[in-house]
PDB file of N, CA and C in Angstrom:
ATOM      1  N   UNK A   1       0.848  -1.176   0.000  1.00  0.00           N
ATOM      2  CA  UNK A   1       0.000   0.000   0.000  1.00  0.00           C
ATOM      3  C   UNK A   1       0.892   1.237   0.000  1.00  0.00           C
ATOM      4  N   UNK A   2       0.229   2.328  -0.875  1.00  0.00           N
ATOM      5  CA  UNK A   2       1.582   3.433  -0.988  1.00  0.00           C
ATOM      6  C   UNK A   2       0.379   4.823  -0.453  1.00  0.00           C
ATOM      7  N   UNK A   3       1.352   5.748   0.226  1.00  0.00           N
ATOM      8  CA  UNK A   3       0.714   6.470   1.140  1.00  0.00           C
ATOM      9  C   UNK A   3       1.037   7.746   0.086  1.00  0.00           C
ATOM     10  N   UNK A   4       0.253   9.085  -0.279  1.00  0.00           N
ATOM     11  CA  UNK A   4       0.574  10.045  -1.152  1.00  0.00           C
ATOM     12  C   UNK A   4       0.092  11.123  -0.415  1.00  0.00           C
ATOM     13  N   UNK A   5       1.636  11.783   0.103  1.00  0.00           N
ATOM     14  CA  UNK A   5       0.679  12.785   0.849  1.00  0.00           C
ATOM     15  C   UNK A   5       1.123  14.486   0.188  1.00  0.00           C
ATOM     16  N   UNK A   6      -0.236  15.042   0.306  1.00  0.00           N
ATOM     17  CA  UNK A   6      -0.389  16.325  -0.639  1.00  0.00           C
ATOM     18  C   UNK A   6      -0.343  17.344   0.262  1.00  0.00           C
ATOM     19  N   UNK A   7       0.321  18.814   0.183  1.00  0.00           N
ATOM     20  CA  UNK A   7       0.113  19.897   0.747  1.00  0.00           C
ATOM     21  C   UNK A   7      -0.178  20.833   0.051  1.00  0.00           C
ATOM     22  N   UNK A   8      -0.476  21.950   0.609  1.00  0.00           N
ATOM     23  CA  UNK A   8      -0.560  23.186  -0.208  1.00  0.00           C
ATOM     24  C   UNK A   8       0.497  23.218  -1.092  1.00  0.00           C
ATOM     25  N   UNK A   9       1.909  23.038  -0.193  1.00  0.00           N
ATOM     26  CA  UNK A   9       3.068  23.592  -1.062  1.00  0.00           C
ATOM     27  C   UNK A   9       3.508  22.657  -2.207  1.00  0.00           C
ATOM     28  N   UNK A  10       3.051  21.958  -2.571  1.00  0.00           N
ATOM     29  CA  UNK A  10       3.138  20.799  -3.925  1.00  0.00           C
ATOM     30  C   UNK A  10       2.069  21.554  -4.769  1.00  0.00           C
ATOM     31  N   UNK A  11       1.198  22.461  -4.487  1.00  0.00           N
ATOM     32  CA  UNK A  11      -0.069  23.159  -5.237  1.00  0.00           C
ATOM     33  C   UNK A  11      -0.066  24.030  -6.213  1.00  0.00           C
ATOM     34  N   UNK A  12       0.432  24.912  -4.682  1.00  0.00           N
ATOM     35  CA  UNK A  12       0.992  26.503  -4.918  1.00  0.00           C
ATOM     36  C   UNK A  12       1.603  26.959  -3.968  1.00  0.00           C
ATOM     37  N   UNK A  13       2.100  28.061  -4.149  1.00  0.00           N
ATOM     38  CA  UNK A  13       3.133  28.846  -3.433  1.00  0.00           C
ATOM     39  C   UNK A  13       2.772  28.552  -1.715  1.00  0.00           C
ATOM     40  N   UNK A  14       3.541  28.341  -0.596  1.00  0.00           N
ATOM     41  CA  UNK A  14       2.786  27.763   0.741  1.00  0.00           C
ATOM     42  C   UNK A  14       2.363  29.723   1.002  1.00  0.00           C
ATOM     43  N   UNK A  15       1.383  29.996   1.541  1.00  0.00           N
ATOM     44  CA  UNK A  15       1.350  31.265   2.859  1.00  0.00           C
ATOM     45  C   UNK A  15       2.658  31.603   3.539  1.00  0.00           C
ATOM     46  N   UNK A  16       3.148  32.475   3.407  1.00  0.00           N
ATOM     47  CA  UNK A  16       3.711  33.115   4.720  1.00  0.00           C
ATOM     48  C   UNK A  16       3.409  33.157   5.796  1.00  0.00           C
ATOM     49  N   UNK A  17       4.183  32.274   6.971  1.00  0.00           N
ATOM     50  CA  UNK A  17       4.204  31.943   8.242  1.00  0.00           C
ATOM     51  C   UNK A  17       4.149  33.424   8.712  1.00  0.00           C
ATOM     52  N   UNK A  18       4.022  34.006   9.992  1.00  0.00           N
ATOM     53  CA  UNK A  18       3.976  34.872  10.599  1.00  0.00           C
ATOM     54  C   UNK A  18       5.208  34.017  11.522  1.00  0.00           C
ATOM     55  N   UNK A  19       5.886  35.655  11.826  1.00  0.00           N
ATOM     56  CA  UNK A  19       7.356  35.010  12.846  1.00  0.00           C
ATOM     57  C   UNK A  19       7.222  34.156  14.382  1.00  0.00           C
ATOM     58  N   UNK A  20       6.261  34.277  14.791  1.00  0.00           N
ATOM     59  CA  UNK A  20       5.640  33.597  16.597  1.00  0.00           C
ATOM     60  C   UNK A  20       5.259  32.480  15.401  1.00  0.00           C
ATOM     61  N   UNK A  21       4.661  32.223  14.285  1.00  0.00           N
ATOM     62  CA  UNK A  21       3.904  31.188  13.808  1.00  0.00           C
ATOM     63  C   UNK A  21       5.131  29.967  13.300  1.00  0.00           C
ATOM     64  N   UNK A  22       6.152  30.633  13.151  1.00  0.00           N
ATOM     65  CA  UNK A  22       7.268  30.013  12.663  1.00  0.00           C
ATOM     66  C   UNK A  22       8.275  29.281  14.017  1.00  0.00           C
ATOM     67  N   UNK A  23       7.852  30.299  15.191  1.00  0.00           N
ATOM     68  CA  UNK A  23       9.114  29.816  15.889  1.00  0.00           C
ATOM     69  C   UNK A  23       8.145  28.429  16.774  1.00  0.00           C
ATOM     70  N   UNK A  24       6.864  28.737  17.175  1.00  0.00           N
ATOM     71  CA  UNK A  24       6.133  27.870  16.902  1.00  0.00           C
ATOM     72  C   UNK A  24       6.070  26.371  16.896  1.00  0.00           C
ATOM     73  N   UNK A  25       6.115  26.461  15.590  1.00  0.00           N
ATOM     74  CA  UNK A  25       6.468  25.277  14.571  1.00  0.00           C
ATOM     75  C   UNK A  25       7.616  24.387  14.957  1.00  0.00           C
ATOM     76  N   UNK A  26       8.664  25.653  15.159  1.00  0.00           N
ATOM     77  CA  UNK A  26      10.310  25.262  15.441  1.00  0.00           C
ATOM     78  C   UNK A  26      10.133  24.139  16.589  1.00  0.00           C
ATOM     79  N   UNK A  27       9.525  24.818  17.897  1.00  0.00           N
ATOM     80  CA  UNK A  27       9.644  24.034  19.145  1.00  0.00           C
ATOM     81  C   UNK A  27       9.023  23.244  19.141  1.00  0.00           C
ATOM     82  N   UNK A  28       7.263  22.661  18.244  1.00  0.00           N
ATOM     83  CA  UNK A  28       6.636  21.829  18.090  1.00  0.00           C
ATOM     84  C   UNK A  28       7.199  20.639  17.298  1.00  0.00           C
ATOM     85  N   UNK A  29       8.393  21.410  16.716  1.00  0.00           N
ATOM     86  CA  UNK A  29       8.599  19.995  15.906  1.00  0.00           C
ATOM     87  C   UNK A  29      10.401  19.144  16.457  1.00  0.00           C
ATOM     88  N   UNK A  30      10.721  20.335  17.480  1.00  0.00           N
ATOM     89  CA  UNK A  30      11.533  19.611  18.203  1.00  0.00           C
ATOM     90  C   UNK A  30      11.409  18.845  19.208  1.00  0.00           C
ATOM     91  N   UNK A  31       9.649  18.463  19.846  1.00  0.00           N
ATOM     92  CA  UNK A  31       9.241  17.716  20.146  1.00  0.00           C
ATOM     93  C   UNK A  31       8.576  17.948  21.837  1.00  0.00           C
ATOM     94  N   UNK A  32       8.676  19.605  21.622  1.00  0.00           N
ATOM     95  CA  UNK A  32       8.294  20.046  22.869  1.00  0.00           C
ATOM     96  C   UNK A  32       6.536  20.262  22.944  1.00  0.00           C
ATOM     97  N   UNK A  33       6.104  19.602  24.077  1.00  0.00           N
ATOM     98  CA  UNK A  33       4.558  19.842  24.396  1.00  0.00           C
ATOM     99  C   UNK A  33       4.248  20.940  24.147  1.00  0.00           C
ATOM    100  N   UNK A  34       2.883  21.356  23.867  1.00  0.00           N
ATOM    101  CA  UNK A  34       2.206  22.832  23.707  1.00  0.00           C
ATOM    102  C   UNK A  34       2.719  23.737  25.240  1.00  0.00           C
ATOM    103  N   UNK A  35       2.675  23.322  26.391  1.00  0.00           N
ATOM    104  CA  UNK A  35       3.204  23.538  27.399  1.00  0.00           C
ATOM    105  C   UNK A  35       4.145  23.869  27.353  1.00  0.00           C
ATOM    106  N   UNK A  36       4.876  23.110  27.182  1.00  0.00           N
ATOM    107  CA  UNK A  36       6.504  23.566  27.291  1.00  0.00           C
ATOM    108  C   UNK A  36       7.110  24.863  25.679  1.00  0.00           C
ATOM    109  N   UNK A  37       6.026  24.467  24.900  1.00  0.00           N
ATOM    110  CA  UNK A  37       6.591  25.686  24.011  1.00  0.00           C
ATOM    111  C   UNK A  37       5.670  27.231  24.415  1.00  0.00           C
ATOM    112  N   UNK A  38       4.704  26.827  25.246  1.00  0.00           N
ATOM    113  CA  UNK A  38       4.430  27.993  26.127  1.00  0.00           C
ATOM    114  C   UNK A  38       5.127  28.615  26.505  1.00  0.00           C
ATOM    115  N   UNK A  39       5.552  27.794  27.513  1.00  0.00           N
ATOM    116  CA  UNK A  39       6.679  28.443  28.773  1.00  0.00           C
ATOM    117  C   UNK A  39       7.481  29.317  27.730  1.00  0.00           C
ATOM    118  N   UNK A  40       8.301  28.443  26.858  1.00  0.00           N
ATOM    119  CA  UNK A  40       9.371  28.727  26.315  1.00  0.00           C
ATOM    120  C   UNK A  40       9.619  30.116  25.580  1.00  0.00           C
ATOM    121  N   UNK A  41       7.734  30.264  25.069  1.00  0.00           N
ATOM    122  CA  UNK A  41       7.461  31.972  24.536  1.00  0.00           C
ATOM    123  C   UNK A  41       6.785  32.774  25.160  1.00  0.00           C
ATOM    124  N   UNK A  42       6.456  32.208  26.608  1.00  0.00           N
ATOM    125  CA  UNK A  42       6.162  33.340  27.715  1.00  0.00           C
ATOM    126  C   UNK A  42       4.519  33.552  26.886  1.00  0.00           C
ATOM    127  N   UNK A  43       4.087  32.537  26.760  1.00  0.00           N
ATOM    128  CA  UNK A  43       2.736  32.212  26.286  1.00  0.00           C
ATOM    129  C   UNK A  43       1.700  31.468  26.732  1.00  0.00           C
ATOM    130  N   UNK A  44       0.254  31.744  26.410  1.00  0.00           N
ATOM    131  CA  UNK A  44      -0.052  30.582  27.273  1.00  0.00           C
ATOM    132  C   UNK A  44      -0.716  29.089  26.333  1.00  0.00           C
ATOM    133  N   UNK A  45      -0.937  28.337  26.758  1.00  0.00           N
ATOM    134  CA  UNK A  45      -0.471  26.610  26.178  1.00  0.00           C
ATOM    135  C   UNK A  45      -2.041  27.196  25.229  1.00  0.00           C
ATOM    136  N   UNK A  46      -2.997  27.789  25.247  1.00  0.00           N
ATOM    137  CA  UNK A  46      -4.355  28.193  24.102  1.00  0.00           C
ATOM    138  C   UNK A  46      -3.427  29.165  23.206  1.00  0.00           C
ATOM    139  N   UNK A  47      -2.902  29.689  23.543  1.00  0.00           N
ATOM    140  CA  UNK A  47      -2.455  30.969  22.239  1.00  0.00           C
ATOM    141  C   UNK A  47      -1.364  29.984  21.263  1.00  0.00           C
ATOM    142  N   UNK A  48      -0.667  28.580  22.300  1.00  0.00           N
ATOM    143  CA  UNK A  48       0.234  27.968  21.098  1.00  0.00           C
ATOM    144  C   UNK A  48      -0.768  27.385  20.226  1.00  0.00           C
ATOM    145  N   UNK A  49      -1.882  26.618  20.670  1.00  0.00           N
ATOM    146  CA  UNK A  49      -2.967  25.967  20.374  1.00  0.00           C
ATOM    147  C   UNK A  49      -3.128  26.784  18.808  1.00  0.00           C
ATOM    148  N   UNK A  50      -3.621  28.073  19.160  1.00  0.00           N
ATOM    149  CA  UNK A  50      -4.305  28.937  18.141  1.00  0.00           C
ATOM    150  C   UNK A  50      -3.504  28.995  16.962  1.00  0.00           C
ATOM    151  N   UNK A  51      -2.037  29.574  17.569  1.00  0.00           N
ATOM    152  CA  UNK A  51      -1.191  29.659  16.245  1.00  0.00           C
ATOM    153  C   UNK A  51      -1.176  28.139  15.603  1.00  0.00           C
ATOM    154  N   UNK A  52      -0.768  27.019  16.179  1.00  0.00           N
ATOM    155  CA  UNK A  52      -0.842  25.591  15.357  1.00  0.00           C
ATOM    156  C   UNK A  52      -2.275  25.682  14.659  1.00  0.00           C
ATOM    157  N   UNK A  53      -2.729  25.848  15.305  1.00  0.00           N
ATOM    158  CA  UNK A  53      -4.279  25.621  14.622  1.00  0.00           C
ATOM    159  C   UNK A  53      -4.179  26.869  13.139  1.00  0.00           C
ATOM    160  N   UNK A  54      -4.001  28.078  13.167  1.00  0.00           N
ATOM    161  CA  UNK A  54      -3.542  28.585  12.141  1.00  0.00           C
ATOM    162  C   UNK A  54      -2.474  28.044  10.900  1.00  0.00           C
ATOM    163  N   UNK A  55      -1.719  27.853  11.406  1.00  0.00           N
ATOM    164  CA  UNK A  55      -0.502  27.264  10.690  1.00  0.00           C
ATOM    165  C   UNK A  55      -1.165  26.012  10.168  1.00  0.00           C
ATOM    166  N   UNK A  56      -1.842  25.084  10.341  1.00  0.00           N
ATOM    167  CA  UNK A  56      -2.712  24.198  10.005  1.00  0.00           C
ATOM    168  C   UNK A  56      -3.449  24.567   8.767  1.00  0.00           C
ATOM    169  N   UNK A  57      -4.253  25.691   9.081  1.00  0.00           N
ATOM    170  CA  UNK A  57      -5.410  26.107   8.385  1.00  0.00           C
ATOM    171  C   UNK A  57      -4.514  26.413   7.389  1.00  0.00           C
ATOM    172  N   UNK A  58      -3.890  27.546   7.254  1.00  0.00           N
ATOM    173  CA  UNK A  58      -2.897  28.413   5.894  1.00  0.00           C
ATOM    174  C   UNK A  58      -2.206  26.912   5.209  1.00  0.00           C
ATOM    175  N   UNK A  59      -2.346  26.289   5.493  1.00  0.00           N
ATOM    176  CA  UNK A  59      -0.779  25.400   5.003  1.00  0.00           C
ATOM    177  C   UNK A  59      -2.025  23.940   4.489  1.00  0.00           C
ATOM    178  N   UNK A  60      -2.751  23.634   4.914  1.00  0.00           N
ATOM    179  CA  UNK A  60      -3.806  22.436   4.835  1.00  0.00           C
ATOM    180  C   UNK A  60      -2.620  21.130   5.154  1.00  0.00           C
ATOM    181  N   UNK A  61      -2.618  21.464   6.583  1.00  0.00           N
ATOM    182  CA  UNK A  61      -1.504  19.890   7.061  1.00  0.00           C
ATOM    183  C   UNK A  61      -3.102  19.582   8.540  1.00  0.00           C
ATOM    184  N   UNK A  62      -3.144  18.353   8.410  1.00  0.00           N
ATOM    185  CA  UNK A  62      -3.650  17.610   9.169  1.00  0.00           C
ATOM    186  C   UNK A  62      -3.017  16.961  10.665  1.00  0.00           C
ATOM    187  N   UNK A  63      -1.733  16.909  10.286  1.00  0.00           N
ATOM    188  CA  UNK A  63      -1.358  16.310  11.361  1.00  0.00           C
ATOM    189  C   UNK A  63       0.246  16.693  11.966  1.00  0.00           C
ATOM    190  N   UNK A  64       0.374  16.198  13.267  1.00  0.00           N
ATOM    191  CA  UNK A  64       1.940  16.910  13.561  1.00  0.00           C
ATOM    192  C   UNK A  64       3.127  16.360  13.137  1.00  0.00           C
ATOM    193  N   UNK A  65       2.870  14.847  12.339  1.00  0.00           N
ATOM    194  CA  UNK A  65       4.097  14.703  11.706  1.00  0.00           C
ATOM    195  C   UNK A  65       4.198  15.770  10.558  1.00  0.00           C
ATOM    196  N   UNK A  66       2.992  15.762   9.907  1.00  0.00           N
ATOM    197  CA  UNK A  66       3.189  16.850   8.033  1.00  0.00           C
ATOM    198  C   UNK A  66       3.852  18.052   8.891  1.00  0.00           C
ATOM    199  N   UNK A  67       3.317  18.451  10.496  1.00  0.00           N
ATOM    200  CA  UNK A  67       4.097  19.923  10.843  1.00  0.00           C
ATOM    201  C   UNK A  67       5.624  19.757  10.474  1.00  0.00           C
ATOM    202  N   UNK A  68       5.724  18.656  11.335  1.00  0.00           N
ATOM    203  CA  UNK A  68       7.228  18.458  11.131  1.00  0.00           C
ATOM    204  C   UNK A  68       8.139  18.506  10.236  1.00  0.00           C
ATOM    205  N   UNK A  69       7.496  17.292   9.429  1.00  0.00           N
ATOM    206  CA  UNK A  69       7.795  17.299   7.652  1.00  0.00           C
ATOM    207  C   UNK A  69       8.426  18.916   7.631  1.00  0.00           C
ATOM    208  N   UNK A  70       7.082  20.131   7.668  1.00  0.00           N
ATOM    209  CA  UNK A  70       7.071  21.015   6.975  1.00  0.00           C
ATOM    210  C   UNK A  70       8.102  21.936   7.575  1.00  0.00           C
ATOM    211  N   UNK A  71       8.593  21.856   9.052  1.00  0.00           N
ATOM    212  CA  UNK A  71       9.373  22.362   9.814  1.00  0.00           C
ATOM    213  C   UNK A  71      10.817  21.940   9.472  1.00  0.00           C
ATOM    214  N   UNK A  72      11.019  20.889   8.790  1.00  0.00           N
ATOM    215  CA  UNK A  72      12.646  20.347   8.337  1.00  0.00           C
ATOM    216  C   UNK A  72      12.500  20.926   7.170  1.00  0.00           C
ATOM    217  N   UNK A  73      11.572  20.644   6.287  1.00  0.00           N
ATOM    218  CA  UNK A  73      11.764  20.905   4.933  1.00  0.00           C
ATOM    219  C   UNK A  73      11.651  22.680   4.932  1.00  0.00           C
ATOM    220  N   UNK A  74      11.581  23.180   6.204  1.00  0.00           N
ATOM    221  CA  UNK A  74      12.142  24.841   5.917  1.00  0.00           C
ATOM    222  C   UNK A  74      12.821  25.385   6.798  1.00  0.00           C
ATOM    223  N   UNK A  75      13.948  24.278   7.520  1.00  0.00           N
ATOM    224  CA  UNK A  75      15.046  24.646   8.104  1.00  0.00           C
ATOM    225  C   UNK A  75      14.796  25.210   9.179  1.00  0.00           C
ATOM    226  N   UNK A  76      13.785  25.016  10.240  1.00  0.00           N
ATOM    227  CA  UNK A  76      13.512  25.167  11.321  1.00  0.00           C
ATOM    228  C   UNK A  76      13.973  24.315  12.270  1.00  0.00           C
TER     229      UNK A  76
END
């Protein structure tokens, strides 16, 4: 069985991340809890929520490996 997975950025051009939306990403995909990338931006664990949940929406990724994916594949 072969798995084909599609993003925006195979489409068209991806959205521009916003910079909190990017760094974000960074700590989510280095494997830190919404919590701990709270702390880490002096945020609270709903506002990381919101931005993932954004970054989601702009980008059409479903899940936190594609974050990841999308977090290596732009040098985060």
């Amino acid at each position: 069985m072969s798995l084909t997975l599609t993003t925006a950025t195979t489409e068209a051009p991806a959205p521009e991340l916003a910079p909190r939306e990017r760094e974000t990403l960074r700590h989510i995909a280095a494997g830190r809890t919404y919590l701990q990338t709270a702390r880490h931006m002096g945020l609270s664990k709903h506002t990381v929520d919101a931005y993932l949940r954004r970054i989601r929406a702009k980008l059409n990724i479903n899940s936190t490996a594609e974050l990841t994916r999308l977090a290596i594949s732009m040098g985060l």
